[in-house]
C-alpha atoms as a PDB file:
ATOM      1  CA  UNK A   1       2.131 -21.240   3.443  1.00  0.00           C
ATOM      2  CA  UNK A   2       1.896 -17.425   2.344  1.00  0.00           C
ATOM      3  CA  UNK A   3       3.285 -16.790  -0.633  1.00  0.00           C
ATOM      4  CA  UNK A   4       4.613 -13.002  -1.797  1.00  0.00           C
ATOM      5  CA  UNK A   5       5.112 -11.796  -4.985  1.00  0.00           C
ATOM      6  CA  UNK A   6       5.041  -9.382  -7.929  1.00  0.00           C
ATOM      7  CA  UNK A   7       1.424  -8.303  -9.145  1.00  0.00           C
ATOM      8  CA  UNK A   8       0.312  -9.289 -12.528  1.00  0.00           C
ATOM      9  CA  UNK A   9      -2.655  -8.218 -14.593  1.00  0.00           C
ATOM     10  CA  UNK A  10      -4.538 -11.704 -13.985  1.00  0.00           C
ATOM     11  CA  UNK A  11      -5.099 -10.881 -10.579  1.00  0.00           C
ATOM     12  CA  UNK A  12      -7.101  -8.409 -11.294  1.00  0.00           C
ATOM     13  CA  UNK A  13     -10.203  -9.466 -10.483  1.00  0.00           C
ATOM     14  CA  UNK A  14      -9.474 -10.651  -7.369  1.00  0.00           C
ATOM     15  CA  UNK A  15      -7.556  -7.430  -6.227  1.00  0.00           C
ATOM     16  CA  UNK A  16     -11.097  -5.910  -6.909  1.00  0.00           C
ATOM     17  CA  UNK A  17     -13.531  -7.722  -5.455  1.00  0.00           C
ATOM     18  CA  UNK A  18     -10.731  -7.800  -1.769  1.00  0.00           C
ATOM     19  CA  UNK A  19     -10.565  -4.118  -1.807  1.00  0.00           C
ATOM     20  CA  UNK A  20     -14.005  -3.533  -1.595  1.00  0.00           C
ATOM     21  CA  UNK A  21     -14.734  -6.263   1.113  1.00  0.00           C
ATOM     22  CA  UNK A  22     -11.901  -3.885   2.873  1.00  0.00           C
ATOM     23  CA  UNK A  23     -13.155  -0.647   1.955  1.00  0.00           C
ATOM     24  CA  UNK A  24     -16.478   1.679   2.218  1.00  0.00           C
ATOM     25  CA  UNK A  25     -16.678   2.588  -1.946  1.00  0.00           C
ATOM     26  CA  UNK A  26     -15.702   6.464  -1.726  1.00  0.00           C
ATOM     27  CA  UNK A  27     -12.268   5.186  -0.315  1.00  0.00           C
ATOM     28  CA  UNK A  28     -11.529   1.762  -2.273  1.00  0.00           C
ATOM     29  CA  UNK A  29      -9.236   2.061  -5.578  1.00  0.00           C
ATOM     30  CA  UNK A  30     -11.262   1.267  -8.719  1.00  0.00           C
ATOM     31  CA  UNK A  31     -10.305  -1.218 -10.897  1.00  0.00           C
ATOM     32  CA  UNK A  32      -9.108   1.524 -13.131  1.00  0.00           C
ATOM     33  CA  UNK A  33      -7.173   2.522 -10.661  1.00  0.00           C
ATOM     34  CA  UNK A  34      -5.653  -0.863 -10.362  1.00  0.00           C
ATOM     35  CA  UNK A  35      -4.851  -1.013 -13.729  1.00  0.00           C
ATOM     36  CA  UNK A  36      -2.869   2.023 -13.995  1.00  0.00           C
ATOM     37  CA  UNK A  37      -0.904   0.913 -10.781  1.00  0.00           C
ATOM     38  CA  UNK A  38      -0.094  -2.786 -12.371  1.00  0.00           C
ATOM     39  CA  UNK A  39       1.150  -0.630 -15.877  1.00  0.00           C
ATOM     40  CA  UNK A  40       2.916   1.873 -14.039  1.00  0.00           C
ATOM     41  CA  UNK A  41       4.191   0.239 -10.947  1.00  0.00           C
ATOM     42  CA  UNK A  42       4.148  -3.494 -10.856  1.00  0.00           C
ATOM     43  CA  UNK A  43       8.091  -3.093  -9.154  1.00  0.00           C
ATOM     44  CA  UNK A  44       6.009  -1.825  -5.333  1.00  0.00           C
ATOM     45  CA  UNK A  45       2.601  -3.707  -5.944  1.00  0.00           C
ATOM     46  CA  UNK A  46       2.749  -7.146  -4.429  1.00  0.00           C
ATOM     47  CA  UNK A  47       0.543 -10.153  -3.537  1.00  0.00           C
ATOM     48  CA  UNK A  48       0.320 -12.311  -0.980  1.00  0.00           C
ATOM     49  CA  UNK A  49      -1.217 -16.056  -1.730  1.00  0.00           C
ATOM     50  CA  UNK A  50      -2.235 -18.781   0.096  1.00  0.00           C
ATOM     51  CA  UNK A  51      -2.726 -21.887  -1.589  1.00  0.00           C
ATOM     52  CA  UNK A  52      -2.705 -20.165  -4.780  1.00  0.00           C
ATOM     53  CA  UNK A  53      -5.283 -18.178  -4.011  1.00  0.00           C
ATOM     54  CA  UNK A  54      -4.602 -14.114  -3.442  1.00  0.00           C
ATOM     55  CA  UNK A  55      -5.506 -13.370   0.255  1.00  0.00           C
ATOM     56  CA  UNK A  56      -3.840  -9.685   0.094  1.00  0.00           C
ATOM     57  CA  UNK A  57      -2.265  -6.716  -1.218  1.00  0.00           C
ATOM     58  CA  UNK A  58      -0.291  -3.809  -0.824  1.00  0.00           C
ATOM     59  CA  UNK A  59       0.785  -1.109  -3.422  1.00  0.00           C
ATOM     60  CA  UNK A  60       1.913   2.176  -3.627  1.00  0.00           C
ATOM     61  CA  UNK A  61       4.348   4.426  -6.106  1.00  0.00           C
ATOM     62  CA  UNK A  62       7.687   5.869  -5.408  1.00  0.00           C
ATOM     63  CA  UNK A  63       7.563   9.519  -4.855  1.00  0.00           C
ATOM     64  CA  UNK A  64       9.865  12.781  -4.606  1.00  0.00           C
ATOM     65  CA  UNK A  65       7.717  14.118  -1.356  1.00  0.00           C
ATOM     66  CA  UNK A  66       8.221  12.883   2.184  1.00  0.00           C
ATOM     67  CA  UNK A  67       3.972  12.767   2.363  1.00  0.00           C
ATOM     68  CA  UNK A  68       1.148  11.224  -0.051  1.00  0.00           C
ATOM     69  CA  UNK A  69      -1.185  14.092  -1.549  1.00  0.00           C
ATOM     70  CA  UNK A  70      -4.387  13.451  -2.951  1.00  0.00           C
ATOM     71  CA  UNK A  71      -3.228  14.264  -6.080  1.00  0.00           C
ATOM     72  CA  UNK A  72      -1.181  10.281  -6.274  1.00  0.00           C
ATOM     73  CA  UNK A  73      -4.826   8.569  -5.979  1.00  0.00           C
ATOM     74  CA  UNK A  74      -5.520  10.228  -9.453  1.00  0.00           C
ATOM     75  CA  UNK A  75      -1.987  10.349 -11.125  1.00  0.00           C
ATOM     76  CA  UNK A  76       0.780   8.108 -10.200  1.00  0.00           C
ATOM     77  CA  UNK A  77       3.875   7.884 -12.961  1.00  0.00           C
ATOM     78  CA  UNK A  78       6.839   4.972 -12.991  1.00  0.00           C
ATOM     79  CA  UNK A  79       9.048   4.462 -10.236  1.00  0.00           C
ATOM     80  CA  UNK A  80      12.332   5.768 -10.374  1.00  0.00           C
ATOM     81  CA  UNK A  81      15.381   3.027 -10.571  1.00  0.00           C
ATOM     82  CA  UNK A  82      16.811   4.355  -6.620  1.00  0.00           C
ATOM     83  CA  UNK A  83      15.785   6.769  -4.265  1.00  0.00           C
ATOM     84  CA  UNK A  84      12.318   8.664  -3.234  1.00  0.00           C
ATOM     85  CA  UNK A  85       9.620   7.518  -0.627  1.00  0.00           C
ATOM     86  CA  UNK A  86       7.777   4.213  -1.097  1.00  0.00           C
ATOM     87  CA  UNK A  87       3.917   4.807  -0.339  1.00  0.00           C
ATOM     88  CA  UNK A  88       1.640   2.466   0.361  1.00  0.00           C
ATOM     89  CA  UNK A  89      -1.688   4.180  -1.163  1.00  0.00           C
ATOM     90  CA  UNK A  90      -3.228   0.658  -0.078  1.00  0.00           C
ATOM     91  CA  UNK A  91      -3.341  -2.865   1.719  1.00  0.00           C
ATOM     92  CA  UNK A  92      -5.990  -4.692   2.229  1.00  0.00           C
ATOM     93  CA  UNK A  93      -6.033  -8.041   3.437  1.00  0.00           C
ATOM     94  CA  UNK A  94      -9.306 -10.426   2.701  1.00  0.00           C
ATOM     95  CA  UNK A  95     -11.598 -10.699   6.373  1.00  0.00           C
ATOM     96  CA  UNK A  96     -11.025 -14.317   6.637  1.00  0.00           C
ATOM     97  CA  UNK A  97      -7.405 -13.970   6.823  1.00  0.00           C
ATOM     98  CA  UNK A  98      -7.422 -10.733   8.773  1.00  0.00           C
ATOM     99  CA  UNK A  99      -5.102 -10.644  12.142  1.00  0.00           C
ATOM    100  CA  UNK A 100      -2.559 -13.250  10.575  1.00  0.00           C
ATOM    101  CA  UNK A 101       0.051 -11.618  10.168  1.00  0.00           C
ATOM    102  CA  UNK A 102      -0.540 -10.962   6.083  1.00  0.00           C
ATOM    103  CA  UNK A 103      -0.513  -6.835   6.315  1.00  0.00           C
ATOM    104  CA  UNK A 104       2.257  -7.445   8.099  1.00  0.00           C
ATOM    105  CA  UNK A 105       4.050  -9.752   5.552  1.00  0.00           C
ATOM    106  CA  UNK A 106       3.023  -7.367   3.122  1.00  0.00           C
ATOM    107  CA  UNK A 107       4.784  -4.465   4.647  1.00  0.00           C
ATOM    108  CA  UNK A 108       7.680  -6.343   5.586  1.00  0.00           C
ATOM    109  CA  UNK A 109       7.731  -7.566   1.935  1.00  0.00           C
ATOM    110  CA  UNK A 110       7.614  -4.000   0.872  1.00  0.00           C
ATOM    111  CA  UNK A 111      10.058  -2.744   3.125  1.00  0.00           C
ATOM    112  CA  UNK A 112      12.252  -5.107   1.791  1.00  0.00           C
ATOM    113  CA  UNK A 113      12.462  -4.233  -1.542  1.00  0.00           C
ATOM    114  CA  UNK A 114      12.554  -0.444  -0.810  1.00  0.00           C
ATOM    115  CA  UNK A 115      15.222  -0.633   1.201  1.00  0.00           C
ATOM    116  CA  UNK A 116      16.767  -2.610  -2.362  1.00  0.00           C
ATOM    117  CA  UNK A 117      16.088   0.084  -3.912  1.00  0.00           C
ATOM    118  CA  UNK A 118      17.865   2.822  -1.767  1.00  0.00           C
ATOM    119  CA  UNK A 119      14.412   4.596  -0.881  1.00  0.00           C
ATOM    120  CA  UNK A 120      14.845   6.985   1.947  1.00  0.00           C
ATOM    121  CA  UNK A 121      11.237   6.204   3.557  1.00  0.00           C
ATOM    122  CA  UNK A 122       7.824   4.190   3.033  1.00  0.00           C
ATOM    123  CA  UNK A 123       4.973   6.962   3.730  1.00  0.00           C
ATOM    124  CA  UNK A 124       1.370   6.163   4.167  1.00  0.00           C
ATOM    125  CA  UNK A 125      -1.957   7.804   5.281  1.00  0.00           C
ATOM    126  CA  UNK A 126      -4.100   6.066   7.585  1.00  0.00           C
ATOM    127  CA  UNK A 127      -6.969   6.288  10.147  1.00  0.00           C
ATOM    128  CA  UNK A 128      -6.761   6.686  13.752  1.00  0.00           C
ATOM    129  CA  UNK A 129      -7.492   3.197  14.870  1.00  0.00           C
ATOM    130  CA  UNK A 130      -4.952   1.959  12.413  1.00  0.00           C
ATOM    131  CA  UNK A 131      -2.097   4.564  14.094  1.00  0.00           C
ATOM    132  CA  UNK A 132      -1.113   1.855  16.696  1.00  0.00           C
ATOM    133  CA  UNK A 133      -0.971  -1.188  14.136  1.00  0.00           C
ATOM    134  CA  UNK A 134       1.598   1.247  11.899  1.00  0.00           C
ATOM    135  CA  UNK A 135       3.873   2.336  14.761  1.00  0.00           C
ATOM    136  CA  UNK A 136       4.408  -1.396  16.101  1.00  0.00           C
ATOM    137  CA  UNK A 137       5.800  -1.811  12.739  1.00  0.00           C
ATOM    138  CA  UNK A 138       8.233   1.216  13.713  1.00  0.00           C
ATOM    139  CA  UNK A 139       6.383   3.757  11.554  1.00  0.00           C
ATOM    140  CA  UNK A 140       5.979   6.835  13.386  1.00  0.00           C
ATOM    141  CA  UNK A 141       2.817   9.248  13.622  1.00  0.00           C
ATOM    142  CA  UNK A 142       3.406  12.960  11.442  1.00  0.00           C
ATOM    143  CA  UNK A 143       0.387  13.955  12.364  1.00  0.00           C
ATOM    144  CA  UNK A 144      -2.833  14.780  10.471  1.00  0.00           C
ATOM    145  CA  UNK A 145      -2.456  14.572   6.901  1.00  0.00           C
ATOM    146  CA  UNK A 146      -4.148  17.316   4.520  1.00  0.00           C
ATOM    147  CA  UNK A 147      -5.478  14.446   2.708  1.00  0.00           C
ATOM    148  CA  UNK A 148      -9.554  15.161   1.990  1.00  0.00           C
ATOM    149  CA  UNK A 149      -9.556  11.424   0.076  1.00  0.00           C
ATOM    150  CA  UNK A 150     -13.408   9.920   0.829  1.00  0.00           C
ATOM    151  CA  UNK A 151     -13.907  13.062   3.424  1.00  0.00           C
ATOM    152  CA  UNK A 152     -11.960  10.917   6.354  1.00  0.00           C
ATOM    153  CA  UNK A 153      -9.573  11.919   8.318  1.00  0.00           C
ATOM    154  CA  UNK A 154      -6.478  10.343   7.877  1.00  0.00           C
ATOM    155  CA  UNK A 155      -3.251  10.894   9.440  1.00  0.00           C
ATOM    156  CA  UNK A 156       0.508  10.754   8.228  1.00  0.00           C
ATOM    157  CA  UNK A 157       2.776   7.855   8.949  1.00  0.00           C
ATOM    158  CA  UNK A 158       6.007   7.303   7.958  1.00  0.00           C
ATOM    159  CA  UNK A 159       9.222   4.611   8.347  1.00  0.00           C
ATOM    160  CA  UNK A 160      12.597   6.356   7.657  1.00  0.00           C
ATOM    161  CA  UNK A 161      14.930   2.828   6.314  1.00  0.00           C
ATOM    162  CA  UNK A 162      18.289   4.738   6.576  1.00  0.00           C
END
């Protein structure tokens, strides 16, 4: 049974070594990275276990702009008490447990909470042959992002929860 819940700094290792099995290395969050985000933001950076063991994640800091810049991969702060845009700067489900349904637990998960929290939208970047997967989850395609993060191209999706 998949189990959701609040990050903690023992799960770092294993929120490691599953982004990189998800990732190419220029676009994967290092562990530093990780760090900061379970400081700074363990209120939007969640979990998901099976049989105690982590299978997924998805993360992302509240912020004043309708769109993620490049700039949040390097500099994320606290999330406000109510309001702003959930992003999702990542989620990344382990291969083995890959088209069950755990991204989408994940998001939901997310959602959730945001919507708790009086957040006006989530807001993520992604890449083409992810736009589909995003708007059956009723996110809806912005277009192409200015985003240069790992030289991809990545496009701007977002879910308004008003």
């Amino acid at each position: 049974m998949l189990r959701i819940r609040n990050v903690t700094m023992s799960d770092l290792p294993d929120l490691v070594i599953i982004e990189h099995l998800c990732f190419p290395i220029e676009e994967a969050a290092t562990e530093t990275a990780f760090i900061r985000r379970i400081q700074l933001i363990p209120d939007s950076f969640f979990v998901a276990e099976e049989e105690g063991v982590i299978v997924g994640l998805v993360n992302g800091p509240v912020i004043e702009d309708p769109f993620i810049t490049d700039e949040l991969f390097l500099n994320i702060k606290k999330n406000p008490e109510f309001g702003g845009h959930q992003t999702v700067l990542g989620v990344a489900v382990t291969p083995h447990f890959q088209t069950r349904g755990v991204a989408t637990a994940l998001l939901t998960h997310l959602e959730k909470e945001a919507i708790s929290k009086k957040r006006v939208s989530i807001t993520l970047t992604c890449k083409e042959e992810l736009i589909q997967f995003y708007e059956n989850l009723g996110y809806r395609n912005r277009g192409v992002s200015k985003s240069e993060h790992a030289g991809v191209t990545w496009y701007n999706m977002s879910k308004s929860l008003s």
